[in-house]
Protein backbone atom coordinates (compact mmCIF):
# COMPACT_ATOMS: atom_id res chain seq x y z
CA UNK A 1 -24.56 18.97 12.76
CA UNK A 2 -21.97 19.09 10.32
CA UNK A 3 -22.51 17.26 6.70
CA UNK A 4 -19.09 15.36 5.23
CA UNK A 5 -18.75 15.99 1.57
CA UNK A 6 -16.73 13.96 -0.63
CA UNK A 7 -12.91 15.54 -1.92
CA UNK A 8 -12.98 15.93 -5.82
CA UNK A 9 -10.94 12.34 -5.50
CA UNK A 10 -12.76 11.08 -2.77
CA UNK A 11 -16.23 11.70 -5.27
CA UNK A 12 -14.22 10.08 -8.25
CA UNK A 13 -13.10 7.29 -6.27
CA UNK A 14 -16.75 6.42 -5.10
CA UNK A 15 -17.85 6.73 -8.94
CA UNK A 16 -14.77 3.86 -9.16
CA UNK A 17 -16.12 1.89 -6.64
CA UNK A 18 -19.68 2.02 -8.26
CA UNK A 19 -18.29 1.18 -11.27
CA UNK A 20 -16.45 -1.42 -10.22
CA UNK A 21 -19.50 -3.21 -8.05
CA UNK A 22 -21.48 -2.73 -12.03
CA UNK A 23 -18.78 -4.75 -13.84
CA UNK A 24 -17.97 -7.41 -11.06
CA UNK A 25 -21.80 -8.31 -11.13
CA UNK A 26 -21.67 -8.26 -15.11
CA UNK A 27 -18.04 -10.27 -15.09
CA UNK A 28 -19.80 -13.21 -13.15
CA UNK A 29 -22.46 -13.64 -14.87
CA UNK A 30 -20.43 -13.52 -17.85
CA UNK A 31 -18.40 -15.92 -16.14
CA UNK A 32 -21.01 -18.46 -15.13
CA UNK A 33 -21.77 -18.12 -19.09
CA UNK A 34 -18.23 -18.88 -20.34
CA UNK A 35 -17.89 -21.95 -17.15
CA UNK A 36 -21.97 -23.50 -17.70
CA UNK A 37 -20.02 -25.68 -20.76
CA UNK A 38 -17.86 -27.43 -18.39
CA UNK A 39 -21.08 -27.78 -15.64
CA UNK A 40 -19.24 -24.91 -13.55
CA UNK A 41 -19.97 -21.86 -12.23
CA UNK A 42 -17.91 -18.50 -12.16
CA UNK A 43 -17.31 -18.91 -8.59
CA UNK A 44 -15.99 -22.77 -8.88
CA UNK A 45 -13.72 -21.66 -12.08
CA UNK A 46 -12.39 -18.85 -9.93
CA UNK A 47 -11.56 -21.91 -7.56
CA UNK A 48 -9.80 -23.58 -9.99
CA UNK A 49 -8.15 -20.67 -11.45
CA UNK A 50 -6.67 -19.31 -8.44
CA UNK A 51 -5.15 -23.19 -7.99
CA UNK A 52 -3.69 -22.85 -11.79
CA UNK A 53 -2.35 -19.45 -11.47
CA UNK A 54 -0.94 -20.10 -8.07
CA UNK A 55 1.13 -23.28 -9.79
CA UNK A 56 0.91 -25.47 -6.35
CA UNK A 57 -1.79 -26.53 -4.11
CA UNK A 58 -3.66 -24.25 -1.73
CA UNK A 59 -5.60 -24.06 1.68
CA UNK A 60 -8.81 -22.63 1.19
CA UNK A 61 -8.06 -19.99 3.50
CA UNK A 62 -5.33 -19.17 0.91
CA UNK A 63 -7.66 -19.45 -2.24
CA UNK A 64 -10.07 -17.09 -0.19
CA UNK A 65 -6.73 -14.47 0.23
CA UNK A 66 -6.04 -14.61 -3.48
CA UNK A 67 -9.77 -14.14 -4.42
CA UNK A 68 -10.80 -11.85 -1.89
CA UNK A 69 -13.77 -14.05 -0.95
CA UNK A 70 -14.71 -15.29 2.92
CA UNK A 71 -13.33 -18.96 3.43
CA UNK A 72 -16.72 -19.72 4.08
CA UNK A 73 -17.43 -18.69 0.52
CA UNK A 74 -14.40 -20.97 -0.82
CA UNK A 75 -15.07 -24.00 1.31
CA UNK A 76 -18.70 -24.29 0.28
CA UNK A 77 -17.20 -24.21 -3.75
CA UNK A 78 -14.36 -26.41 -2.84
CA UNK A 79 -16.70 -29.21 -1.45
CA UNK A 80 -18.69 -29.14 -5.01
CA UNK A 81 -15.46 -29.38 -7.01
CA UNK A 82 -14.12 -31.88 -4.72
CA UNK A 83 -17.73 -34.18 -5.01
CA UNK A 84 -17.18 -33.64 -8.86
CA UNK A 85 -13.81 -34.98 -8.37
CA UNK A 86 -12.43 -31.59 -10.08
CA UNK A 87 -10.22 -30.98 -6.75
CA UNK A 88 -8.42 -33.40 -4.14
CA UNK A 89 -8.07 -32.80 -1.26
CA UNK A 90 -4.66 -34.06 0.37
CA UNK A 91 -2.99 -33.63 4.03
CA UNK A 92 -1.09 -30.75 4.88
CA UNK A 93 2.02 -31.19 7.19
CA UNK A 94 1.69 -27.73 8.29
CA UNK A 95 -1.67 -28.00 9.12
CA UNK A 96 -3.43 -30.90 9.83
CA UNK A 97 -7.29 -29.31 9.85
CA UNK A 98 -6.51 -27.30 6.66
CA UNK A 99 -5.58 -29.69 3.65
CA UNK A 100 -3.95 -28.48 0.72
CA UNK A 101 -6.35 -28.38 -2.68
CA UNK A 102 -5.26 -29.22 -5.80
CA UNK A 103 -7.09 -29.77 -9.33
CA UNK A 104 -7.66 -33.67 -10.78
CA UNK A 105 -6.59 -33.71 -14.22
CA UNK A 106 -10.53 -33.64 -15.34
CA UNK A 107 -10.14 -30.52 -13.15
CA UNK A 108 -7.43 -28.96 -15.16
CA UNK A 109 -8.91 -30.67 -18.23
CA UNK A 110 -12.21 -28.49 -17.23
CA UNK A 111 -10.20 -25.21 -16.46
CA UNK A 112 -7.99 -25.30 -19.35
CA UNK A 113 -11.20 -25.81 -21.92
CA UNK A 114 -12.79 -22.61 -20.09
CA UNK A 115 -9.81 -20.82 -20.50
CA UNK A 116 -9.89 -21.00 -23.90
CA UNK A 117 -13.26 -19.65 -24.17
CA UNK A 118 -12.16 -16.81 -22.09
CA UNK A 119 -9.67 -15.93 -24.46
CA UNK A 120 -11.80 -15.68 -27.57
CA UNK A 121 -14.01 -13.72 -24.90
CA UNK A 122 -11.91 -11.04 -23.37
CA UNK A 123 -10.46 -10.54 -26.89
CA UNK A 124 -13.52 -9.21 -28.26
CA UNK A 125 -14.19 -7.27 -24.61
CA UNK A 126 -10.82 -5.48 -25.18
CA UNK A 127 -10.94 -4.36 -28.81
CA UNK A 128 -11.29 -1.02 -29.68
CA UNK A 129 -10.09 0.22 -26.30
CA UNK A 130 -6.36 1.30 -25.64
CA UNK A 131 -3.88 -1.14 -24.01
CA UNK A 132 -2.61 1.63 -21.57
CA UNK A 133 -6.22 2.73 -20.45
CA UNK A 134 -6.47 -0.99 -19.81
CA UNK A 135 -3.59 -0.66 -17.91
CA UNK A 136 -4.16 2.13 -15.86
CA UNK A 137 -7.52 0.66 -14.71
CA UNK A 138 -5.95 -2.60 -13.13
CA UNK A 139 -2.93 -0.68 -11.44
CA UNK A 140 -5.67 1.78 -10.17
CA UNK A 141 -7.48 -1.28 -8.90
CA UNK A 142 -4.59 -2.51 -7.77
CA UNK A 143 -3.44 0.08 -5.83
CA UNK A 144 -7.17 0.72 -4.14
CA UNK A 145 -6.87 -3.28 -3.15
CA UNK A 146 -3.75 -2.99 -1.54
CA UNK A 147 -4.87 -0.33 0.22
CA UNK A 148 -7.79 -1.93 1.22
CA UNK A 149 -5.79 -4.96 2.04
CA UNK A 150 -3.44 -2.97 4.43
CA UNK A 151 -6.08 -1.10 6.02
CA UNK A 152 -8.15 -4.45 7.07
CA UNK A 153 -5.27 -5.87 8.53
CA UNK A 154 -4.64 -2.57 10.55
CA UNK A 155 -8.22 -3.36 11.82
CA UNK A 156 -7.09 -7.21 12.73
CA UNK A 157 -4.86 -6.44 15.10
């Protein structure tokens, strides 16, 4: 029986993908930190957020795209936003079972007053390191998504 050993890369990549399952449990918490003034959670700002950066409304199968989250995942924070009036929900002429989400204005009021606290936040996170390091590690993790993106849809068809 023959044993697979990692590349040199392949090893490095898996000490990325470690490192990156470390800091995206330490970034949510974090989050639900910076969102528990508004009454939110990380995963109900990300909600919002991906609404605000998008600049329109959105399915939640779309939000779930942008976040890489299940739509189960989404749905279950849409339907608290929306009973907190944070979201609306409103009919989609594409679509009739999938309405398009957008923030209330206490939503955006919400969002925007978490966003500021996020600034003051990632600020301090960032000082003392290198803007091109910081750069290098989101096109790296850019890259790996889009490959992971590509390959899963490979695998859905």
């Amino acid at each position: 029986m023959r044993r697979e050993t990692w590349t040199p890369k392949g090893k490095t990549a898996t000490d990325v993908v470690l490192q990156t399952f470390r800091a995206n449990g330490l970034f949510l918490a974090a989050g639900d930190v910076l969102a528990a003034e508004e009454g939110l959670t990380a995963a109900r700002w990300q909600v919002l957020g991906a609404i605000a950066l998008a600049g329109r409304p959105l399915t939640v199968p779309q939000i779930a795209r942008r976040m890489g989250l299940t739509r189960q995942a989404v749905q279950a924070s849409v339907n608290r936003l929306l009973g907190e009036a944070l979201v609306e929900a409103a009919e989609n002429p594409d679509h009739r079972r999938s309405p398009i989400i957008r923030t209330t204005e206490l939503g955006g009021e919400k969002y925007a007053a978490i966003q500021r606290r996020q600034v003051t936040w990632i600020n301090d996170l960032a000082a003392g390191l290198k803007r091109s390091e910081l750069e290098t590690a989101a096109r790296v993790l850019q890259q790996l998504s889009n490959r992971l993106d590509t390959s899963k849809e490979g695998d859905e068809k």
